[in-house]
C-alpha atoms as a PDB file:
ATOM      1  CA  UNK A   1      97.754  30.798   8.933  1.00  0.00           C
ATOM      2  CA  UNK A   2     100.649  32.516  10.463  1.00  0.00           C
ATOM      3  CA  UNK A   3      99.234  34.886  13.671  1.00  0.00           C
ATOM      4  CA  UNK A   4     101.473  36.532  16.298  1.00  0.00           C
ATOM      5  CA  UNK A   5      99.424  36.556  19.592  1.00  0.00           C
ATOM      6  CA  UNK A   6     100.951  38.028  22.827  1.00  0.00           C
ATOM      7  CA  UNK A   7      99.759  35.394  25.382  1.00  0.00           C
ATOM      8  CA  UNK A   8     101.793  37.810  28.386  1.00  0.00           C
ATOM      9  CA  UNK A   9      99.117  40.585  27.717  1.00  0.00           C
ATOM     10  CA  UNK A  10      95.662  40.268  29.145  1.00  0.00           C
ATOM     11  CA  UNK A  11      94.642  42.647  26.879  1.00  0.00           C
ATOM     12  CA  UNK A  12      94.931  43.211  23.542  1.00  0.00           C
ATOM     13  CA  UNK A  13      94.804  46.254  20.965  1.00  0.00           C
ATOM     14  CA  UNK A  14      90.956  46.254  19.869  1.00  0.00           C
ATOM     15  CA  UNK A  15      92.110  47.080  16.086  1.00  0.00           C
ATOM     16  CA  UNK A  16      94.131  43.855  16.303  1.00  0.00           C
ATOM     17  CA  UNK A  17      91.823  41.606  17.724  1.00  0.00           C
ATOM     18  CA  UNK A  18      89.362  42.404  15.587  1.00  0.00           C
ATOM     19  CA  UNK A  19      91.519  41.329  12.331  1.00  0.00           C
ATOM     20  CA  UNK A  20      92.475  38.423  14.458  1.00  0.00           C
ATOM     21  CA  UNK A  21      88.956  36.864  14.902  1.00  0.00           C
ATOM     22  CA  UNK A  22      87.701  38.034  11.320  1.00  0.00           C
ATOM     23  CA  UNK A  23      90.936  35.544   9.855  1.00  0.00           C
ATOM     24  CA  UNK A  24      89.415  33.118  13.069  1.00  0.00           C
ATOM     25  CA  UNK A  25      86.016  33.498  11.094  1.00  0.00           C
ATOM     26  CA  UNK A  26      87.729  31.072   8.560  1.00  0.00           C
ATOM     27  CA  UNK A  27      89.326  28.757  11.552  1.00  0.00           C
ATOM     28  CA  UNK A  28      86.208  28.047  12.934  1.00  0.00           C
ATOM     29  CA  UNK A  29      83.156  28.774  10.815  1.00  0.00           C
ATOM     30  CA  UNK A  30      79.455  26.588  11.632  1.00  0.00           C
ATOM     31  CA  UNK A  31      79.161  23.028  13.090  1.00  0.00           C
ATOM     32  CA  UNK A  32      76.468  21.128  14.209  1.00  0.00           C
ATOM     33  CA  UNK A  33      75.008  21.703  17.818  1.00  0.00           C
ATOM     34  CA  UNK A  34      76.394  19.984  20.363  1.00  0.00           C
ATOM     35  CA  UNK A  35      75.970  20.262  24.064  1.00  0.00           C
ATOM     36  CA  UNK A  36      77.511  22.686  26.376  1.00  0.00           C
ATOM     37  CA  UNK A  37      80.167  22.017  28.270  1.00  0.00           C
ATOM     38  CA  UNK A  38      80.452  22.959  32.158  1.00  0.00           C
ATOM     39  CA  UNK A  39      82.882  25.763  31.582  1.00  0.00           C
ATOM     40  CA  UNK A  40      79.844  27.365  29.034  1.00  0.00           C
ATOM     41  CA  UNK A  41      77.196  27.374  31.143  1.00  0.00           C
ATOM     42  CA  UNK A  42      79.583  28.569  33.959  1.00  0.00           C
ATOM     43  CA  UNK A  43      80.637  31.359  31.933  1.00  0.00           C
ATOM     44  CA  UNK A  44      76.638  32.149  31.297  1.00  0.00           C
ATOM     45  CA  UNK A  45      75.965  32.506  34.471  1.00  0.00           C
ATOM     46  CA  UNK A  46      78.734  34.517  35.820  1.00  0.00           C
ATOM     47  CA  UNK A  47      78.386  36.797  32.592  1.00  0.00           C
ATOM     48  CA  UNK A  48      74.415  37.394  33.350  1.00  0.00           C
ATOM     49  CA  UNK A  49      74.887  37.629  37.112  1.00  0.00           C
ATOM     50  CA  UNK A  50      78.243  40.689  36.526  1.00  0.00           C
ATOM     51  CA  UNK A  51      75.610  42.424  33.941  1.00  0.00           C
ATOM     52  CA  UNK A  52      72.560  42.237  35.738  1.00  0.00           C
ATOM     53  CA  UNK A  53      73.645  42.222  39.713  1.00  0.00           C
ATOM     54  CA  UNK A  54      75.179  45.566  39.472  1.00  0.00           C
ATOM     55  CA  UNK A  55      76.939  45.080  42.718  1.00  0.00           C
ATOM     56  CA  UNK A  56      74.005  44.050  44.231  1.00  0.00           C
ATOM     57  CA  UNK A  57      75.112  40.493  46.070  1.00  0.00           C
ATOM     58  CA  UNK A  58      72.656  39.779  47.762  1.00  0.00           C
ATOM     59  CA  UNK A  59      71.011  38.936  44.845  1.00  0.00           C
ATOM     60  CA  UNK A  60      73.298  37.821  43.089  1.00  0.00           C
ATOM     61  CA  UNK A  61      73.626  35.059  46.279  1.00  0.00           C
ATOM     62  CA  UNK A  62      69.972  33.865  45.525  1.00  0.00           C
ATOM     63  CA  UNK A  63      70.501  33.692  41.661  1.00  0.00           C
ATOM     64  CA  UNK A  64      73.966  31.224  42.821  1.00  0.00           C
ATOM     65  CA  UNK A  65      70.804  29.008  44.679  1.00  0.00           C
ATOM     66  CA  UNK A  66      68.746  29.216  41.738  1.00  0.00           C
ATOM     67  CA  UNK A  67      66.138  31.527  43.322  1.00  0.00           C
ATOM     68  CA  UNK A  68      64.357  34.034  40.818  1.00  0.00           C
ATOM     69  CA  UNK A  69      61.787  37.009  42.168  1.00  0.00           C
ATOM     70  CA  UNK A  70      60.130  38.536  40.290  1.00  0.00           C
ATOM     71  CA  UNK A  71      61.458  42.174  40.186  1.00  0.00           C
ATOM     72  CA  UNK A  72      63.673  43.767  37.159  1.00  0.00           C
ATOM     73  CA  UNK A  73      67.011  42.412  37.856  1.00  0.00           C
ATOM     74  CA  UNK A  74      66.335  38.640  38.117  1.00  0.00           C
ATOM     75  CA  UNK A  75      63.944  38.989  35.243  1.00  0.00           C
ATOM     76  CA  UNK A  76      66.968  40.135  33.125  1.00  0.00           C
ATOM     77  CA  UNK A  77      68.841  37.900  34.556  1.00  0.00           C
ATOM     78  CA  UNK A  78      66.949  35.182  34.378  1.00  0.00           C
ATOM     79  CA  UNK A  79      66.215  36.398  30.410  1.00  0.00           C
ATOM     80  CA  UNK A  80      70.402  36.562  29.711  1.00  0.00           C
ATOM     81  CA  UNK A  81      70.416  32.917  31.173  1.00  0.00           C
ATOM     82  CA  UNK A  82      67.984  31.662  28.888  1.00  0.00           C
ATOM     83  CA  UNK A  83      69.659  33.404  26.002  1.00  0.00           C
ATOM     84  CA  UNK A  84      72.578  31.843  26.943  1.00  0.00           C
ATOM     85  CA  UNK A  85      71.935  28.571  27.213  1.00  0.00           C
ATOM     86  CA  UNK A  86      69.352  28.768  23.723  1.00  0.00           C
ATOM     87  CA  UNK A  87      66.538  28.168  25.567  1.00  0.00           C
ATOM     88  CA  UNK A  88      65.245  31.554  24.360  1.00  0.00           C
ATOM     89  CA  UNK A  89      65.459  33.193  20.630  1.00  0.00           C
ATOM     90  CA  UNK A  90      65.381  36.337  21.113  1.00  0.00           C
ATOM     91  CA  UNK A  91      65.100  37.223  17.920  1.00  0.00           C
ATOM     92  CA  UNK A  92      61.556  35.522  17.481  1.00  0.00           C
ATOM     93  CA  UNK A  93      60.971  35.558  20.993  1.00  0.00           C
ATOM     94  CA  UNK A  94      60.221  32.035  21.228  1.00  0.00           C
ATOM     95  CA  UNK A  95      61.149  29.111  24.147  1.00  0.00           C
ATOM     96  CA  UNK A  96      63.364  26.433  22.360  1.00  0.00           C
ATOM     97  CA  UNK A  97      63.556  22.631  24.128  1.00  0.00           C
ATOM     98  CA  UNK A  98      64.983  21.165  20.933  1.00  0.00           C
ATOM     99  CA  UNK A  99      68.297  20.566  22.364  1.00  0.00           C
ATOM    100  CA  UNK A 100      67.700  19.790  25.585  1.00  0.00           C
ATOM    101  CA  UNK A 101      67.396  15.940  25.500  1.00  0.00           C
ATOM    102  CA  UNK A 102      70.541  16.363  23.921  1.00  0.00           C
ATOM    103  CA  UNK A 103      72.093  18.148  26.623  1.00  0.00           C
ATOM    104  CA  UNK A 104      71.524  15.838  28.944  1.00  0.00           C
ATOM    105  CA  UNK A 105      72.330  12.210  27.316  1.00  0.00           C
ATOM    106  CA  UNK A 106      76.147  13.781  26.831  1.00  0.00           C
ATOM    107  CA  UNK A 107      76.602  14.291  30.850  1.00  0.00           C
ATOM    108  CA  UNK A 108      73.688  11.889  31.884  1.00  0.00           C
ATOM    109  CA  UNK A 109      75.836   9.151  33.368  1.00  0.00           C
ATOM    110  CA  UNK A 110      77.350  12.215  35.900  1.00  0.00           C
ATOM    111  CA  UNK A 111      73.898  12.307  37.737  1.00  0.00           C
ATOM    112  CA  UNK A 112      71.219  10.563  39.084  1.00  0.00           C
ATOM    113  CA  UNK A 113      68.073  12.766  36.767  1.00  0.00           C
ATOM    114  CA  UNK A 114      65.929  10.118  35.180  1.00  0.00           C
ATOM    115  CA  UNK A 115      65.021  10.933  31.225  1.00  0.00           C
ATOM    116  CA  UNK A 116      61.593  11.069  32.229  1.00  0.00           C
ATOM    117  CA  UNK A 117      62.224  14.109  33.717  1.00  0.00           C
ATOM    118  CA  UNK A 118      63.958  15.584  31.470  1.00  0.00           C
ATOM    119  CA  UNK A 119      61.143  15.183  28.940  1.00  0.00           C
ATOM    120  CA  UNK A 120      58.645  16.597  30.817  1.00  0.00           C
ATOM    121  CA  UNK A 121      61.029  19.745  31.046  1.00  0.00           C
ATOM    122  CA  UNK A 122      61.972  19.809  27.607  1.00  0.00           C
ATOM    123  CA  UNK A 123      57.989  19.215  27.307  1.00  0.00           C
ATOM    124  CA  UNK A 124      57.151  22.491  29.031  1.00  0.00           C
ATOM    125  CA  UNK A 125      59.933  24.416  27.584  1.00  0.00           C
ATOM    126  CA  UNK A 126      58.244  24.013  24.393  1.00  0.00           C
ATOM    127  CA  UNK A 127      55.260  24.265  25.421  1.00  0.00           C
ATOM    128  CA  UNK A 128      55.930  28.057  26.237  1.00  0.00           C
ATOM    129  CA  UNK A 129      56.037  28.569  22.618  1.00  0.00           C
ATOM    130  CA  UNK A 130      56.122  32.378  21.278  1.00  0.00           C
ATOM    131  CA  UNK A 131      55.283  35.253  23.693  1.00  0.00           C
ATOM    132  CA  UNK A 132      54.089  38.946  22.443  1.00  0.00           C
ATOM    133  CA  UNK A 133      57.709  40.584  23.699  1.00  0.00           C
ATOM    134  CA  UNK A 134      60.576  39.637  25.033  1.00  0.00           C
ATOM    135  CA  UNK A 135      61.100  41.806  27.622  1.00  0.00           C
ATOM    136  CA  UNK A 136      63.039  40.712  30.608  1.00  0.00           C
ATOM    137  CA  UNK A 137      59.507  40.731  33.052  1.00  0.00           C
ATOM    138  CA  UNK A 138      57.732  39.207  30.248  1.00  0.00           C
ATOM    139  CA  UNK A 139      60.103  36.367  29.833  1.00  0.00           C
ATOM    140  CA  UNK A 140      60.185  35.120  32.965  1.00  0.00           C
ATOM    141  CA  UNK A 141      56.577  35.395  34.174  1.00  0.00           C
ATOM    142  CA  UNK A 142      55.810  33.127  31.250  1.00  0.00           C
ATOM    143  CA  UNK A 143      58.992  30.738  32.107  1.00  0.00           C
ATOM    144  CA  UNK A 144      58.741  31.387  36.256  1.00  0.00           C
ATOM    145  CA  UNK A 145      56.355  28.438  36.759  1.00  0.00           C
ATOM    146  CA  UNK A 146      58.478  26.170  34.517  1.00  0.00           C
ATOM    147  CA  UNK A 147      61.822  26.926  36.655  1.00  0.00           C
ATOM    148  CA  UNK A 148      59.914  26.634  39.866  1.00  0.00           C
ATOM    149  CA  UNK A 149      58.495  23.276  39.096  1.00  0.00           C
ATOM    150  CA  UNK A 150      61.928  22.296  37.348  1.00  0.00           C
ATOM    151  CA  UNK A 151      64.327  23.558  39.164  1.00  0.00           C
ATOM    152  CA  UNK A 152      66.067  20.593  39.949  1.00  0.00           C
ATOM    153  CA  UNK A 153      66.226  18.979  36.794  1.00  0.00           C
ATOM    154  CA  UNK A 154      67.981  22.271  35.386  1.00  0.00           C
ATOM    155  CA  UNK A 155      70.256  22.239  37.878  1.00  0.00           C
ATOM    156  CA  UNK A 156      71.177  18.538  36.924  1.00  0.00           C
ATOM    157  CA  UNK A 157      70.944  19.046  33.030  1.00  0.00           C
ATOM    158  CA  UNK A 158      72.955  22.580  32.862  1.00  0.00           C
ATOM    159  CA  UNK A 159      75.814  21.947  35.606  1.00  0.00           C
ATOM    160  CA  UNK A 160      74.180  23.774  38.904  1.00  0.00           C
ATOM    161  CA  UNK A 161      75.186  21.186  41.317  1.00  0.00           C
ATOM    162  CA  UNK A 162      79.238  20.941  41.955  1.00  0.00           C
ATOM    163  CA  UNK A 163      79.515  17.472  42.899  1.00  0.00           C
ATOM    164  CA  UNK A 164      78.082  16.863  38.994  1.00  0.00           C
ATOM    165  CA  UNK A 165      80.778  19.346  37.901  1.00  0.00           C
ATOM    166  CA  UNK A 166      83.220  17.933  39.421  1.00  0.00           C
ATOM    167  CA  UNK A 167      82.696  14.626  38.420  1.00  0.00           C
ATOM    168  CA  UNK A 168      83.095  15.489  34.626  1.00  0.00           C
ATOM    169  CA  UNK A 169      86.363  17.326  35.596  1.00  0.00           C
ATOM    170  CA  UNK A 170      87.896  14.349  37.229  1.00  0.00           C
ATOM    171  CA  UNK A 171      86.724  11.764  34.394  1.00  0.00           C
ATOM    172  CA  UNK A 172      86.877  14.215  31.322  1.00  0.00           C
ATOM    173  CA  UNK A 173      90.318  15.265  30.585  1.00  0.00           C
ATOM    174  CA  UNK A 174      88.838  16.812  27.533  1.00  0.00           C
ATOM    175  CA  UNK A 175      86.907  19.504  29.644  1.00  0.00           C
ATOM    176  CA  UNK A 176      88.277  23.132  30.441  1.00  0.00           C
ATOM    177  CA  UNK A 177      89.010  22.442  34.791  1.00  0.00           C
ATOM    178  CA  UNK A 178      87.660  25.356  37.393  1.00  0.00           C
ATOM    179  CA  UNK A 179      90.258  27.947  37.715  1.00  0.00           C
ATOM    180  CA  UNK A 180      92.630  26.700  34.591  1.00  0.00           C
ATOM    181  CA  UNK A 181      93.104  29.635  32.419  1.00  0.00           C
ATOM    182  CA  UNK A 182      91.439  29.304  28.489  1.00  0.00           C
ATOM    183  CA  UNK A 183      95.295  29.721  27.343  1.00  0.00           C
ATOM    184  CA  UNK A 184      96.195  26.698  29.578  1.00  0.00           C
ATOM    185  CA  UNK A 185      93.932  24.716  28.439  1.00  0.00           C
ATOM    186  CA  UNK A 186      93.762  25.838  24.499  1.00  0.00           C
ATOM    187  CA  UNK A 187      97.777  24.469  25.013  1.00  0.00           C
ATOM    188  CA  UNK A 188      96.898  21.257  26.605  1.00  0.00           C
ATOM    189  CA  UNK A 189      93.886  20.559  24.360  1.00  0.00           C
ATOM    190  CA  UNK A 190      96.078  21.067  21.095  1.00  0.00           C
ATOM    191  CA  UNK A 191      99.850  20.423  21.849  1.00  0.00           C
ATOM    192  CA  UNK A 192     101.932  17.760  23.357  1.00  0.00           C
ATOM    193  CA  UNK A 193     104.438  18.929  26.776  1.00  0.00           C
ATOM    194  CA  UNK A 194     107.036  19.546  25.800  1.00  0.00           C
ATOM    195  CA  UNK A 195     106.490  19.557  21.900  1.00  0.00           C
ATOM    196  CA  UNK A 196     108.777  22.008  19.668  1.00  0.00           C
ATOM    197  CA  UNK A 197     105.288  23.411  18.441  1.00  0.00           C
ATOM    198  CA  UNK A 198     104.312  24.284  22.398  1.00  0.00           C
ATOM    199  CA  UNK A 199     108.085  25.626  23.085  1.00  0.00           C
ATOM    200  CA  UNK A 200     107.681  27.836  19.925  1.00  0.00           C
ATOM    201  CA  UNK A 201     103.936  28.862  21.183  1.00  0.00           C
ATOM    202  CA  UNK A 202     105.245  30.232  24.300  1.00  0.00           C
ATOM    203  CA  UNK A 203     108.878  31.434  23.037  1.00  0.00           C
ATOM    204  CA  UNK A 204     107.314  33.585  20.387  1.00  0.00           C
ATOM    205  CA  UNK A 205     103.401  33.816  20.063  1.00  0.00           C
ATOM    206  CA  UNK A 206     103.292  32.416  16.807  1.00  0.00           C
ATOM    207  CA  UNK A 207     100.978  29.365  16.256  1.00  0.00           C
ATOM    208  CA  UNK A 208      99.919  28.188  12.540  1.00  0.00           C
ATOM    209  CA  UNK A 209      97.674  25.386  14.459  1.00  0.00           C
ATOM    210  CA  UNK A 210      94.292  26.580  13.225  1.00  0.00           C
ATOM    211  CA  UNK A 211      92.189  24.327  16.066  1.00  0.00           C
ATOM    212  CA  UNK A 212      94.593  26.036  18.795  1.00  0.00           C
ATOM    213  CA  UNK A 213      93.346  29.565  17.488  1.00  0.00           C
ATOM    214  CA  UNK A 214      89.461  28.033  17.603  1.00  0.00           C
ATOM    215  CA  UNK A 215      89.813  27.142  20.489  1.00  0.00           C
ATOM    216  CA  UNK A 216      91.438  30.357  22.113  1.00  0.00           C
ATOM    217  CA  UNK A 217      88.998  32.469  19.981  1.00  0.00           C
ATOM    218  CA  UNK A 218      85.902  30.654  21.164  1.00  0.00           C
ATOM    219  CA  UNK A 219      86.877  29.964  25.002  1.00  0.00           C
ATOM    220  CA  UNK A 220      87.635  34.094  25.617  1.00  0.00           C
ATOM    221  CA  UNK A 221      84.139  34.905  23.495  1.00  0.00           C
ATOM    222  CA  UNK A 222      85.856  36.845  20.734  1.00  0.00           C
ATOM    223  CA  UNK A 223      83.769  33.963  18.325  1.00  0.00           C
ATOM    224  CA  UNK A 224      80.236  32.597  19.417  1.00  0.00           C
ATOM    225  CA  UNK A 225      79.035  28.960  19.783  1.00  0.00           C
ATOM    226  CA  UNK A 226      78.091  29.563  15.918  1.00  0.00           C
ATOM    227  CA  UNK A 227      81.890  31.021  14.617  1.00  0.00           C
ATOM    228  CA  UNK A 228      80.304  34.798  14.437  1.00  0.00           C
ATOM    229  CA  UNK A 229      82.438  37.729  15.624  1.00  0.00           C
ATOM    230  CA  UNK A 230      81.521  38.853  18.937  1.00  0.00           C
ATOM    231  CA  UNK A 231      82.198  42.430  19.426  1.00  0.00           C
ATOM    232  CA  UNK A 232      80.713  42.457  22.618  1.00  0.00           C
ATOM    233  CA  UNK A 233      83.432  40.638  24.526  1.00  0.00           C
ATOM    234  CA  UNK A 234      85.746  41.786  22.351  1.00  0.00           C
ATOM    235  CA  UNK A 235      84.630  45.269  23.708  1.00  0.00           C
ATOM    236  CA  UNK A 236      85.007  44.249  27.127  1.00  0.00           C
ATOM    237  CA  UNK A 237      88.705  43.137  26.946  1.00  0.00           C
END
């Protein structure tokens, strides 16, 4: 796989990003779940809060505390969250906890949450089951009472307290770091400094390191968690 990527743009040519994540399709394709990392979620909520905020900041200050009312913004807000993160299928509007267990043994020993906790959460979460329509004000007046009573333990399991962030970014050199650009770290995660592959990278664009193109793909949201074209983002660049 031989693809010419011009890593001095920040944007590229829709027609040619498109062919570039359909040949990605066969880069990535499915894997098992596995837990996201703190540069996911992060990108979740700063995604649902630039789509849903509208310039409103205010609001978009309470959502950063974790503080949902219940008027039409936060609901969708609140909805794109859950989306996000898979606590909510959309598609069969229905509240998923399988994976939250999960979530939380891979980061567990970066906070002080008790598993007992957690299972009560992931308890309730399922719990919720399947609700008549997923409408934003629909979806969270049935999940409202879960955040309120959980709020804490979501913060601990899905990254909403910095010092646990920034514990995994000290420890974790594995992890994409606040501020490091997804090209950055796409380099880092797949090359050597200082390697004739990395020199080549930078000289020309050309890369025929298939996880390298994964990873860039997937960290700028041209592929989902799942390998699936996202036109969406691609849209947006």
């Amino acid at each position: 796989l031989n693809l010419n990527l011009d890593l001095n743009s920040s944007t590229m040519n829709f027609v040619g990003i498109s062919s570039l994540v359909i040949v990605a399709l066969f880069v990535g394709g499915n894997a098992a779940w596995k837990p996201f990392s703190p540069e996911e979620t992060l990108f979740t909520y700063t995604r649902c809060m630039e789509d849903n905020a509208k310039g409103d900041l205010a609001l978009a200050k309470k959502w950063m505390t974790w503080k949902l009312e219940q008027d039409p913004k936060s609901a969708c807000y609140a909805k794109c969250v859950l989306v996000g993160l898979e606590l909510f299928d959309e598609s069969t509007k229905t509240f998923k906890g399988d994976n939250i267990l999960e979530q939380y043994n891979k980061y567990k020993s970066y906070t002080s949450q008790d598993e007992a906790g957690v299972k009560k959460f992931q308890q309730a979460v399922q719990a919720l089951g399947t609700i008549d329509s997923s409408d934003c004000v629909k979806v969270l007046q049935k999940y409202g009472p879960v955040h309120a009573q959980f709020t804490d333990v979501q913060k601990n399991v899905y990254f909403g307290k910095k010092e646990i962030t920034d514990k995994i970014y000290n420890a974790d050199p594995t992890v994409k770091k606040r501020n490091e650009t997804m090209f950055r770290f796409c380099e880092r995660s797949n090359f050597k400094d200082g390697s004739p592959e990395l020199c080549t990278l930078r000289k020309t664009g050309i890369t025929t390191n298939n996880k390298h193109l994964d990873c860039l793909f997937r960290g700028l949201r041209y592929l989902d968690r799942n390998g699936k074209i996202n036109p969406d983002e691609i849209k947006r660049d």
